[in-house]
N, C-alpha and C. Protein backbone atom coordinates (compact mmCIF):
# COMPACT_ATOMS: atom_id res chain seq x y z
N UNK A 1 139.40 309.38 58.82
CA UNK A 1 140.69 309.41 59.48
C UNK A 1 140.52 308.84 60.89
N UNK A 2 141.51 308.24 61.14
CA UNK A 2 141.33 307.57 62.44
C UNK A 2 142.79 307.83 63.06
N UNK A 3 142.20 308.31 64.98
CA UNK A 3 143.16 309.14 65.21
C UNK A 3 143.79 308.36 66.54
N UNK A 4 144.72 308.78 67.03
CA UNK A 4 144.99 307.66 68.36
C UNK A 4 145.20 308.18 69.67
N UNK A 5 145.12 308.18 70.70
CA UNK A 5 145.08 308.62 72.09
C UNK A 5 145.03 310.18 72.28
N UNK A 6 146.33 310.66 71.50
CA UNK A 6 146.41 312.52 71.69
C UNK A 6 146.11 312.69 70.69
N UNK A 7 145.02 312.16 70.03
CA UNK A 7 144.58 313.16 68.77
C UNK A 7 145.41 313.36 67.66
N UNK A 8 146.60 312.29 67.01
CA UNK A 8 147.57 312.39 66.26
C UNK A 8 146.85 311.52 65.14
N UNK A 9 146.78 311.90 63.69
CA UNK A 9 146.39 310.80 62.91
C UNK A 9 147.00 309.32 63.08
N UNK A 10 146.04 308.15 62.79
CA UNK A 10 147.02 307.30 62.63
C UNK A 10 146.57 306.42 61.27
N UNK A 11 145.60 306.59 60.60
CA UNK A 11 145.38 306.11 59.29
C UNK A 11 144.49 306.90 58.80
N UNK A 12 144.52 307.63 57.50
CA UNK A 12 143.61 308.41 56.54
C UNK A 12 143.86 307.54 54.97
N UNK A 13 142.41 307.43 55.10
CA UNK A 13 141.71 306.65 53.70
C UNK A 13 140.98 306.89 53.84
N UNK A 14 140.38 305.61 52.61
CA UNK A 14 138.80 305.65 52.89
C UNK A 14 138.64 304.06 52.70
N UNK A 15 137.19 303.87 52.50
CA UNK A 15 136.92 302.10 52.50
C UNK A 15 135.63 302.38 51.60
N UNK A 16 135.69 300.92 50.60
CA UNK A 16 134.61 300.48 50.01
C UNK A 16 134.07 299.19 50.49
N UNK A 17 133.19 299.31 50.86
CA UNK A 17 132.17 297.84 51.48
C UNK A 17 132.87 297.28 52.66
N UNK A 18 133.10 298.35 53.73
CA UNK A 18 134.29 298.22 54.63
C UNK A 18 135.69 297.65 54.14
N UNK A 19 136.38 297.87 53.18
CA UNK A 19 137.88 297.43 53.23
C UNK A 19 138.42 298.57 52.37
N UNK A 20 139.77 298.87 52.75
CA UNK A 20 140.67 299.47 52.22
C UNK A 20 140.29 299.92 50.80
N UNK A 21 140.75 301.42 50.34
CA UNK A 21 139.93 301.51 48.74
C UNK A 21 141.22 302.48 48.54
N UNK A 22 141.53 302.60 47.49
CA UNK A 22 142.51 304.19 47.00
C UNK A 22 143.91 304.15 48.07
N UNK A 23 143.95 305.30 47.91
CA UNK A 23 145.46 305.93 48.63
C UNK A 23 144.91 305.79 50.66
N UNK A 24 146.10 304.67 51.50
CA UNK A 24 145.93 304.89 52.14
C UNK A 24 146.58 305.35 52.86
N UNK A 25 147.29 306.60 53.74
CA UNK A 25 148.50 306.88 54.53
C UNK A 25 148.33 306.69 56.24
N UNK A 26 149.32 305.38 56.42
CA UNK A 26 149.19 304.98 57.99
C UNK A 26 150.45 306.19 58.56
N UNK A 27 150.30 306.64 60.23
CA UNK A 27 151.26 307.41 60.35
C UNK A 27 151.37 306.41 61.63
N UNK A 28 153.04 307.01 62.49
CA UNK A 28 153.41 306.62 63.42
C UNK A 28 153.53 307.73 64.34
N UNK A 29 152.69 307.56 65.32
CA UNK A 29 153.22 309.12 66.30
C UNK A 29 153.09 310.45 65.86
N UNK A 30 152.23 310.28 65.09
CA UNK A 30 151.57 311.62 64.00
C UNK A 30 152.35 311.72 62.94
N UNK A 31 153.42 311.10 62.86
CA UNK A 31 154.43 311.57 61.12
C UNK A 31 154.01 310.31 59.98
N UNK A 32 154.17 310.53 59.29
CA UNK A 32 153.39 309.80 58.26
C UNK A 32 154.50 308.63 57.73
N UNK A 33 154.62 307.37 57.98
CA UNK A 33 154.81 306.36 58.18
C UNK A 33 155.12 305.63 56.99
N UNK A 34 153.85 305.67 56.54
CA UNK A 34 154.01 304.43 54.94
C UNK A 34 152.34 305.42 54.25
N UNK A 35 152.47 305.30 53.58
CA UNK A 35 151.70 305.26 52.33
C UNK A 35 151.52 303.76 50.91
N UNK A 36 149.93 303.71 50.61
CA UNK A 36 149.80 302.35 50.24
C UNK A 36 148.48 302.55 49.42
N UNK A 37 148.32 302.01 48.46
CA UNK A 37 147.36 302.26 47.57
C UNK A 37 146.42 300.44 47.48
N UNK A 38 145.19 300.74 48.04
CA UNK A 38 144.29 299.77 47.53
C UNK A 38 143.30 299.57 46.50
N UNK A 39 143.05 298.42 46.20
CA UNK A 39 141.52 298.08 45.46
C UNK A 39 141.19 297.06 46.01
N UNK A 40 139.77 297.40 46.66
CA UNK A 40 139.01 296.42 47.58
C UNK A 40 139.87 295.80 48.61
N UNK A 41 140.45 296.23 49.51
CA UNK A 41 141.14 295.36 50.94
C UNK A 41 141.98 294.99 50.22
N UNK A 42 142.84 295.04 48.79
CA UNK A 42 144.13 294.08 48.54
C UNK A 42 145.01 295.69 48.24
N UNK A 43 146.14 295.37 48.28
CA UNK A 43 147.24 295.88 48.18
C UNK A 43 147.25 296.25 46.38
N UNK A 44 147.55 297.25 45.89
CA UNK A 44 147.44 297.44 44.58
C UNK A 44 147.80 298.67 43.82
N UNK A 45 149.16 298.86 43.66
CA UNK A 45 149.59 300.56 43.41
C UNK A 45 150.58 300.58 44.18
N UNK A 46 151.14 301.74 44.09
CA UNK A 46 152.41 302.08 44.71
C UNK A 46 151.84 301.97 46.45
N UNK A 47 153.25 301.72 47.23
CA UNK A 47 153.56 301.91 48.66
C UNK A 47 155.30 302.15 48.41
N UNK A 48 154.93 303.06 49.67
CA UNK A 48 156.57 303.94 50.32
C UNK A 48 156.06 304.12 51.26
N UNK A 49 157.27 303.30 52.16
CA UNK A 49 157.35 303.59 53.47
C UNK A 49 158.78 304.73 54.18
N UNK A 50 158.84 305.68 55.03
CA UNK A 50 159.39 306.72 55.11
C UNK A 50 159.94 306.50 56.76
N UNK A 51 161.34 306.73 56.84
CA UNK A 51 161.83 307.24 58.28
C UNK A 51 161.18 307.90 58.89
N UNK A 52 162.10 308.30 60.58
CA UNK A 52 160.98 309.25 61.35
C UNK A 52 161.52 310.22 60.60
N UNK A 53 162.67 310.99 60.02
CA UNK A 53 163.02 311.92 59.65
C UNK A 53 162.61 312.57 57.82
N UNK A 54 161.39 311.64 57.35
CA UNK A 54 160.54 311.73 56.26
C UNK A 54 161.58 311.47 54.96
N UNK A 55 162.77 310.70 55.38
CA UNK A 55 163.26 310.46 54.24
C UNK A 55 162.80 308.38 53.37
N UNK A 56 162.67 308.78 52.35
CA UNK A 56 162.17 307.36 51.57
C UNK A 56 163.24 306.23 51.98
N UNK A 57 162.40 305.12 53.01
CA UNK A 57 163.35 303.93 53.18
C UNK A 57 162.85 303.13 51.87
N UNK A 58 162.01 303.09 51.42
CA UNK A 58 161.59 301.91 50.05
C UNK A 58 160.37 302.50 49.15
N UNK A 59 160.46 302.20 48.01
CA UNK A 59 159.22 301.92 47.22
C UNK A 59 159.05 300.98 46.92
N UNK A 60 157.86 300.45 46.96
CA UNK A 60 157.39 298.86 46.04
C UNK A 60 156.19 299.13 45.18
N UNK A 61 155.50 297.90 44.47
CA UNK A 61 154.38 298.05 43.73
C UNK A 61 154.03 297.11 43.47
N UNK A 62 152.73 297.10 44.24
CA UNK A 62 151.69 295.82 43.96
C UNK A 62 150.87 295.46 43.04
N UNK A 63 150.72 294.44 42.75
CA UNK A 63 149.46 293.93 42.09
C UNK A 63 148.80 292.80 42.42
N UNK A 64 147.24 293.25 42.41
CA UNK A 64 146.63 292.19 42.78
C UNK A 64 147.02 292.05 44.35
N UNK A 65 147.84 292.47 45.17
CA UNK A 65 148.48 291.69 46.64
C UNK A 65 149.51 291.45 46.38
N UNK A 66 150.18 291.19 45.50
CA UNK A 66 151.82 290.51 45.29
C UNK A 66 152.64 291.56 45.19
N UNK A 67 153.90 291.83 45.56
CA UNK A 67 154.74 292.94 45.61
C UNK A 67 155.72 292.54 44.11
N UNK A 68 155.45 293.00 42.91
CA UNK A 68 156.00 292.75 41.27
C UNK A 68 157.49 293.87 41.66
N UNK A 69 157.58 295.00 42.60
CA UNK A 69 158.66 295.71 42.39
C UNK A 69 159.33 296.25 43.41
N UNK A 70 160.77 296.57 43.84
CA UNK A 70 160.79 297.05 45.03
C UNK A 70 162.48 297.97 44.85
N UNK A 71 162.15 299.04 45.56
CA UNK A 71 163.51 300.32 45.03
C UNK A 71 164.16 300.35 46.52
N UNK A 72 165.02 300.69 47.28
CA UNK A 72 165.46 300.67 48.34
C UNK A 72 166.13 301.67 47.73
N UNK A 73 166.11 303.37 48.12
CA UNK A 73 167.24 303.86 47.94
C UNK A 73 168.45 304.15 48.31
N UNK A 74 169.91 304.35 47.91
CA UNK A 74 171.09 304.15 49.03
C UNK A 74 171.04 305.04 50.18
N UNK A 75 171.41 304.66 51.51
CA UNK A 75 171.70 305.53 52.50
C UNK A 75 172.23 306.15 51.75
N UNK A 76 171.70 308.02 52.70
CA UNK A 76 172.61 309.22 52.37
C UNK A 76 174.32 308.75 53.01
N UNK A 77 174.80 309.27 52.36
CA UNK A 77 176.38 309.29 52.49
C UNK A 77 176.53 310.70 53.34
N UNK A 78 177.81 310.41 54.24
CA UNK A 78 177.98 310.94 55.69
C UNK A 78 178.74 312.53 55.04
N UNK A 79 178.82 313.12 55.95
CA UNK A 79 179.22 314.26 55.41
C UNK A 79 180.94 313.84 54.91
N UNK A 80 181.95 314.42 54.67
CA UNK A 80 183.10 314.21 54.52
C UNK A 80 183.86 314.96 55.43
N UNK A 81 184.86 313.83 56.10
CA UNK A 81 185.71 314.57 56.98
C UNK A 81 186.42 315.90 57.37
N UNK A 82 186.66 316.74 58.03
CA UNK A 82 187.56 317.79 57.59
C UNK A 82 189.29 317.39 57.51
N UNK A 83 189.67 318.04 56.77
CA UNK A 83 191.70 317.64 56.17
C UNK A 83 191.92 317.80 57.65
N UNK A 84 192.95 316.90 58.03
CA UNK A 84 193.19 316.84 59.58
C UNK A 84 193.92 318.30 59.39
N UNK A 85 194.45 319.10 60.82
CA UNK A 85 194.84 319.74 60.91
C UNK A 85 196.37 319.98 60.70
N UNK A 86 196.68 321.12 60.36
CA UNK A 86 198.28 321.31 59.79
C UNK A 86 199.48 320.95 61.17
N UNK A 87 200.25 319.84 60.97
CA UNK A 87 201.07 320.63 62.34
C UNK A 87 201.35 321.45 62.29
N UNK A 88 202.11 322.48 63.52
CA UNK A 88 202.41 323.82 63.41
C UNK A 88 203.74 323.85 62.82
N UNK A 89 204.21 324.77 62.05
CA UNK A 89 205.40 325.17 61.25
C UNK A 89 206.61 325.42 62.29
N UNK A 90 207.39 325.76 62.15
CA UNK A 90 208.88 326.36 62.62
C UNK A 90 208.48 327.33 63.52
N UNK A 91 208.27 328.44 62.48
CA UNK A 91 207.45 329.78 62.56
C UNK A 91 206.75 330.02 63.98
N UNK A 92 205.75 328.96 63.92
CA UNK A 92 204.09 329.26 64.71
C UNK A 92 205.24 328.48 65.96
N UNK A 93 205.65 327.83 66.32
CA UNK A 93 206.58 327.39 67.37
C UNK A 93 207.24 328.30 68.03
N UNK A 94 208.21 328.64 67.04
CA UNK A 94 209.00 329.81 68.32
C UNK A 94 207.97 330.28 68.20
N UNK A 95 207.15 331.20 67.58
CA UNK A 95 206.21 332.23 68.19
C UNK A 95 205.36 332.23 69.73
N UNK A 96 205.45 330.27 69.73
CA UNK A 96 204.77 330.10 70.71
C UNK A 96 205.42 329.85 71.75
N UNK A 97 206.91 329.68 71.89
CA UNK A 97 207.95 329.79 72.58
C UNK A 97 208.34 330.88 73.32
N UNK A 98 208.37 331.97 72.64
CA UNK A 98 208.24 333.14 73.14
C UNK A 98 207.79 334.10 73.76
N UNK A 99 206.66 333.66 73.08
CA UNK A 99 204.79 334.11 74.03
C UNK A 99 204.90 333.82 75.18
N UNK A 100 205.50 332.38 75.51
CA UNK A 100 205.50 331.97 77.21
C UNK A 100 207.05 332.32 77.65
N UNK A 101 207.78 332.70 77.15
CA UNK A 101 208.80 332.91 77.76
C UNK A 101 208.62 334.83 77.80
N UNK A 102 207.81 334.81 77.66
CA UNK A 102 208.03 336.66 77.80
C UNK A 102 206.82 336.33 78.53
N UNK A 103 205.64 335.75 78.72
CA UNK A 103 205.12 335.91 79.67
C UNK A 103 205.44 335.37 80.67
N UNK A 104 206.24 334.60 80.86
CA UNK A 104 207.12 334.37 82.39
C UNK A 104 208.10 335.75 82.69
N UNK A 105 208.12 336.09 82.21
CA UNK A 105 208.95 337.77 82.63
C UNK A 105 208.63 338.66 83.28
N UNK A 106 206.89 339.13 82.78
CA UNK A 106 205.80 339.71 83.75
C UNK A 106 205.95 339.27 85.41
């Protein structure tokens, strides 16, 4: 694992004959970034790379080095508005008419 200034990971693997081997996960600022699978220094197996907020921006899948596949899943969809508010009725009017006209009386 190799770590960067404050001691935050910034790449955990491993290496065969010095290059990239298996599952490697690079992070950014200690949160874990992308994930990437090698054989011998080439690209080979799944990679997903992840927001700061650890949600999946993509999957792809290599072979050999060449990217054969790639998933982008849809942005989350926003919450849904709330029903605008009711105007006030007849009712809730004078009520509120009154309220200030009896508190001008005090």
């Amino acid at each position: 694992m190799l770590l960067d200034a404050k001691g935050r990971p910034e790449v955990e693997g491993q290496t065969l004959d010095g290059r990239l081997d298996g599952l490697v996960r690079f992070y950014a600022e200690g949160r874990l970034a992308m994930s990437a699978t090698y054989r011998a220094g080439v690209l080979d197996g799944p990679m997903v790379s992840y927001g700061a907020d650890g949600a999946v921006l993509a999957e792809m899948l290599y072979r050999d080095g060449e990217k054969i596949s790639e998933i982008t899943p849809p942005p989350p969809q926003p919450a849904p508005a709330p029903p605008p508010a009711e105007p006030p009725g007849l009712l809730q009017l004078l009520k509120q008419w009154l309220a200030r006209k009896l508190g001008q009386g005090n």
